[in-house]
N, C-alpha and C. Protein backbone atom coordinates (compact mmCIF):
# COMPACT_ATOMS: atom_id res chain seq x y z
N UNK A 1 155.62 -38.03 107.98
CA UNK A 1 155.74 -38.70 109.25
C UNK A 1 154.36 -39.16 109.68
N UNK A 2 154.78 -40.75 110.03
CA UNK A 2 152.86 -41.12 110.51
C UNK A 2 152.90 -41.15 112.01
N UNK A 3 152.10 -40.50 112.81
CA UNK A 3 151.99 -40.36 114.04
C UNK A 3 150.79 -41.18 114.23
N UNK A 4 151.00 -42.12 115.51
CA UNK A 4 150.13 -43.23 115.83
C UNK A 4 148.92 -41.84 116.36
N UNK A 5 147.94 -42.63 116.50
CA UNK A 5 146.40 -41.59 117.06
C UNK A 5 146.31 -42.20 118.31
N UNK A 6 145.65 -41.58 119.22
CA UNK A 6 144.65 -43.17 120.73
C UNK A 6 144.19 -44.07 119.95
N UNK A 7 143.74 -43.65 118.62
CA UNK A 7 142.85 -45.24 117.94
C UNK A 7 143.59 -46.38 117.77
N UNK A 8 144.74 -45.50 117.54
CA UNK A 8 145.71 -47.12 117.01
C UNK A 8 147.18 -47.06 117.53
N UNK A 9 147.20 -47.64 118.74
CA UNK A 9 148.05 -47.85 119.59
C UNK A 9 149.13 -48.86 119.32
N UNK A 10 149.04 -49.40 118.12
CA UNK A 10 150.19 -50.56 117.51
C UNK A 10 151.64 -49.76 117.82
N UNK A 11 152.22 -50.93 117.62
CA UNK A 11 153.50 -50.43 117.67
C UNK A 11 154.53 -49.59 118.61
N UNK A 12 153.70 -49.22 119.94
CA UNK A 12 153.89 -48.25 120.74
C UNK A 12 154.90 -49.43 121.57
N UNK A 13 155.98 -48.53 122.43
CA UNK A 13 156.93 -49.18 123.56
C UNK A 13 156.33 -49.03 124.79
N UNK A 14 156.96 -50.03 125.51
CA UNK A 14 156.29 -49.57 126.87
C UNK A 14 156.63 -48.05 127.71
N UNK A 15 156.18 -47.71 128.01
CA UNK A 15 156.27 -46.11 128.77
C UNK A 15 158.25 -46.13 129.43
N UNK A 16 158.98 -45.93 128.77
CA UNK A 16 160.36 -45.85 128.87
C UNK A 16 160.59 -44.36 129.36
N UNK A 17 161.43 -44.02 130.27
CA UNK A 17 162.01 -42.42 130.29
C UNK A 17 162.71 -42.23 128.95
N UNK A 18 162.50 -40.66 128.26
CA UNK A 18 163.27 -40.93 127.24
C UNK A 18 164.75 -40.56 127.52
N UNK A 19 164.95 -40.49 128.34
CA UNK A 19 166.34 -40.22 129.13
C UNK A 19 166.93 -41.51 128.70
N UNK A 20 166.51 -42.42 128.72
CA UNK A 20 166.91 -44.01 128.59
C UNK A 20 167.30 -43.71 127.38
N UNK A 21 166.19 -43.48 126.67
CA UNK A 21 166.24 -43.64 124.64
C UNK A 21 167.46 -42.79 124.31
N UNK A 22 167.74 -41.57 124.90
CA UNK A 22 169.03 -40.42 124.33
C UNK A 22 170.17 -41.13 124.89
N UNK A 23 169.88 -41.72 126.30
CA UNK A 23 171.79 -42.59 126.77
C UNK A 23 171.82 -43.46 125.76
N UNK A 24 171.05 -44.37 125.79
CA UNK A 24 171.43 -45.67 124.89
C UNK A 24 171.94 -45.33 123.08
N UNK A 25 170.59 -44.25 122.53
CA UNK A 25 171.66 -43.98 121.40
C UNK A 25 172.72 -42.92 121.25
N UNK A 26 173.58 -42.28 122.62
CA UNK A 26 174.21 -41.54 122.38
C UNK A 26 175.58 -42.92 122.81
N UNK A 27 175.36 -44.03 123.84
CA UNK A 27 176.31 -44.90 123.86
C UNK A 27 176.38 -45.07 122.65
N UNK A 28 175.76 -46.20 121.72
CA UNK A 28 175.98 -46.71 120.65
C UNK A 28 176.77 -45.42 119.26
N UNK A 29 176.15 -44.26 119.49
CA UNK A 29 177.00 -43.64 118.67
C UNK A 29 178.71 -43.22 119.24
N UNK A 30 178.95 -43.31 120.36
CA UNK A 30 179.86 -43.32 120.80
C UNK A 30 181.01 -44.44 120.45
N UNK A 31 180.35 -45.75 120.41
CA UNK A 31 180.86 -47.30 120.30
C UNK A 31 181.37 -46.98 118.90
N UNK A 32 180.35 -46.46 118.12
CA UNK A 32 180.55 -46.21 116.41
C UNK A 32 181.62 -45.43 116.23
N UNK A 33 182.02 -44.45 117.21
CA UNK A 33 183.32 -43.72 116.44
C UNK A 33 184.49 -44.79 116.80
N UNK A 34 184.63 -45.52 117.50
CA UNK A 34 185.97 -46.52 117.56
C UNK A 34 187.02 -45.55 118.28
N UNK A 35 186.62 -45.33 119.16
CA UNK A 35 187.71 -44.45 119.98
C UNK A 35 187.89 -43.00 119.73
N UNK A 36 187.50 -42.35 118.31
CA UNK A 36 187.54 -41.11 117.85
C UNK A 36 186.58 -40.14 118.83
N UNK A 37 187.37 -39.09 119.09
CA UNK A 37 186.91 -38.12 119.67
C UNK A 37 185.21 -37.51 119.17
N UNK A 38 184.43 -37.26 119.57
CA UNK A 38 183.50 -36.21 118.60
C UNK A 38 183.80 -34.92 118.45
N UNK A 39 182.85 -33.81 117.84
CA UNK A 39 183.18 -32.59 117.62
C UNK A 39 181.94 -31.98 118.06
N UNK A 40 181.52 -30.93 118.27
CA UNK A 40 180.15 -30.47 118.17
C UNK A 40 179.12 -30.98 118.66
N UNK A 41 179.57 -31.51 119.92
CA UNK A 41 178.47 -32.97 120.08
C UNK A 41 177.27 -32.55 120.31
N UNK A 42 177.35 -31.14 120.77
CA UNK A 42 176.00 -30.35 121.84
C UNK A 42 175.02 -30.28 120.49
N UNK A 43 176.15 -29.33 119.33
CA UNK A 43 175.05 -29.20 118.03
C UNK A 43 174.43 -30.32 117.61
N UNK A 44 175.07 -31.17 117.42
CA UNK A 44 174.78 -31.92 116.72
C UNK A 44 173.55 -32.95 117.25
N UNK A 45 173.52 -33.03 118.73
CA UNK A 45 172.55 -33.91 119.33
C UNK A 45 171.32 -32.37 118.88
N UNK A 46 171.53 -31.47 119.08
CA UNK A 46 170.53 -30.73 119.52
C UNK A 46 170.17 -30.26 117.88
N UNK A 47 170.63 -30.48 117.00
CA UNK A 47 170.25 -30.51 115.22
C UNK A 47 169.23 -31.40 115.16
N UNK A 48 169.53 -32.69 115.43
CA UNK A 48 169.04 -33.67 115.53
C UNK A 48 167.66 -34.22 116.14
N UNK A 49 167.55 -33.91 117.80
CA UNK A 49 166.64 -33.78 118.49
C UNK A 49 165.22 -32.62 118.05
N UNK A 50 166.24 -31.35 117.90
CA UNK A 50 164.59 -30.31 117.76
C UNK A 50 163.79 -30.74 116.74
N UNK A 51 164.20 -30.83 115.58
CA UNK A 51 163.03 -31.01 114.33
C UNK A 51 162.00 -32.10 114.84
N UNK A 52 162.53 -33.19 114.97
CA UNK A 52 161.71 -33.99 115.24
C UNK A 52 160.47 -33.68 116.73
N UNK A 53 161.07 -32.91 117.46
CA UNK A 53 160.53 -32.64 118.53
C UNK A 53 159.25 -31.27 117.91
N UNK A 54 159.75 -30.71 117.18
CA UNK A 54 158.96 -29.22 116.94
C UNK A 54 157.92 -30.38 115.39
N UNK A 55 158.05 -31.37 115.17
CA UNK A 55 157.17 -32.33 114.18
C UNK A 55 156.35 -32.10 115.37
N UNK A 56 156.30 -33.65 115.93
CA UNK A 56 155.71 -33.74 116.92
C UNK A 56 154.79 -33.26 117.68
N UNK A 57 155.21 -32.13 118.30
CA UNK A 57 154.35 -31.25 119.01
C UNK A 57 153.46 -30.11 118.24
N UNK A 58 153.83 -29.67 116.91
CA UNK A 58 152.90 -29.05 116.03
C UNK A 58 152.09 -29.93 115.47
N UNK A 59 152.28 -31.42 115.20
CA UNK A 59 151.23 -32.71 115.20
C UNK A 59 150.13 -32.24 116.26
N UNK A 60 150.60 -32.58 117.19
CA UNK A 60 149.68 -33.02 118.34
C UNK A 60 148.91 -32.04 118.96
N UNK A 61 149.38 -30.53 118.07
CA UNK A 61 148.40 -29.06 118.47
C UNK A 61 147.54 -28.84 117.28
N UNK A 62 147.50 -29.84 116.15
CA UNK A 62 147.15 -29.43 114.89
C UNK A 62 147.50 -28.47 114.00
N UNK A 63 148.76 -28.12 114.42
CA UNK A 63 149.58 -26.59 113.70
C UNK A 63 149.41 -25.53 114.47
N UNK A 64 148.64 -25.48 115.95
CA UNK A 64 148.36 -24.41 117.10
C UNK A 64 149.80 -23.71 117.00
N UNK A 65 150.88 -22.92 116.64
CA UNK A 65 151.67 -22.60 117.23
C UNK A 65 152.00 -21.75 118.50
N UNK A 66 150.51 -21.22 119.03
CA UNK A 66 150.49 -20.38 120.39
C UNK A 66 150.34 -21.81 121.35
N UNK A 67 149.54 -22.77 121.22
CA UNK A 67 149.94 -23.80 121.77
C UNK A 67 150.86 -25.01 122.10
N UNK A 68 151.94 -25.20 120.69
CA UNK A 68 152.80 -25.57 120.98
C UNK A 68 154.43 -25.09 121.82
N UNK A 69 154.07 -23.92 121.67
CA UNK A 69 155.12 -22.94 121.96
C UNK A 69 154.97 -23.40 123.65
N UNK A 70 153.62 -22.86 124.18
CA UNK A 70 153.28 -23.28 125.29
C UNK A 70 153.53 -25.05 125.86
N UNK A 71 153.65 -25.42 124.85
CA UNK A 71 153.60 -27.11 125.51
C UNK A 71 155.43 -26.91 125.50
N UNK A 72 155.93 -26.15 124.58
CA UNK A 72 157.68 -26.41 124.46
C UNK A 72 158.10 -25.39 125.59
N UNK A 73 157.44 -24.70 126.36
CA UNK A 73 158.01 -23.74 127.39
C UNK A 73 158.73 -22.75 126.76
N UNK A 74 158.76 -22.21 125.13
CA UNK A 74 158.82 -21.61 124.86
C UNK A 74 158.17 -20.62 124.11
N UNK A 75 158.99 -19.09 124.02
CA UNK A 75 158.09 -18.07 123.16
C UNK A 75 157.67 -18.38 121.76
N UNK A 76 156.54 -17.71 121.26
CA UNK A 76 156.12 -18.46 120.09
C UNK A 76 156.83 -17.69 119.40
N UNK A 77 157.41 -16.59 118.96
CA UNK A 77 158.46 -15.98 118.23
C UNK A 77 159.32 -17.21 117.98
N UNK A 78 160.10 -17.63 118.76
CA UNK A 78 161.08 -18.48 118.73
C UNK A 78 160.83 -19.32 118.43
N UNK A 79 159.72 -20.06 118.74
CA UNK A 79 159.18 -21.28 118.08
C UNK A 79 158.60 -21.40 116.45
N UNK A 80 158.17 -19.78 115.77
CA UNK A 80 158.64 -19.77 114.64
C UNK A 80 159.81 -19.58 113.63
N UNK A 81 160.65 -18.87 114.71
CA UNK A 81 161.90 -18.93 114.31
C UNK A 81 162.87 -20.22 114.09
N UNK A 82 162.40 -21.56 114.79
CA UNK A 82 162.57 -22.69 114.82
C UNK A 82 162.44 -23.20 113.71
N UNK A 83 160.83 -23.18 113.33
CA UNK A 83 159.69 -23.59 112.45
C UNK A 83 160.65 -23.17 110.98
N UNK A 84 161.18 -21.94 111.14
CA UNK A 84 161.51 -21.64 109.65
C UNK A 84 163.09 -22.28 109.59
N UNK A 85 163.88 -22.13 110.62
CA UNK A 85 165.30 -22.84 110.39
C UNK A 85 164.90 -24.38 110.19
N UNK A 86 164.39 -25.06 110.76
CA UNK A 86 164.43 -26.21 109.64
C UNK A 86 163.38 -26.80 109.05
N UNK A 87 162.88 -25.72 108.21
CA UNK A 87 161.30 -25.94 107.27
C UNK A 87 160.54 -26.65 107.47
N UNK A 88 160.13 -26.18 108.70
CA UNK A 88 158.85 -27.23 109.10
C UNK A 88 157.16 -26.81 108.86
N UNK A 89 156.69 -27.17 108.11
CA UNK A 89 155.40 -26.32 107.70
C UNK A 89 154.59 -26.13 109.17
């Protein structure tokens, strides 16, 4: 995963809530089932969402996990317990 730096600000959106970004692609996946019910929706958004979120924020601590834990409002136990359910170095 390439994470933009302050140096290189390409490609960036304008400052959006990401509240916006999760409605809009949870509409469109909605549109995609064609009327079909979902299943699991909670798991499945929330499968989806953490990894990328626990990338991210161990990016942006340099692998700190007493600090990312802290930036996720959570315990760092748990936040390695995270780390190992979906193999995140």
């Amino acid at each position: 995963m390439n994470i933009s730096t302050p140096d290189s600000p390409v490609d960036l959106l304008p400052a959006t809530p990401l509240r916006e970004h999760v409605f809009e692609t949870l509409r469109i996946y909605f549109h995609n089932l064609g009327g079909q019910a979902p299943s699991n929706l909670y798991d499945l958004v929330q499968r989806e969402v953490e990894p990328p979120l626990l990338e991210i924020v161990m990016h942006f601590t340099g692998g700190n996990q007493t600090k990312a834990a802290e930036i996720l409002g959570i315990n760092r136990g748990t936040l390695r317990k995270k780390l190992r359910q979906y193999r995140i170095d």
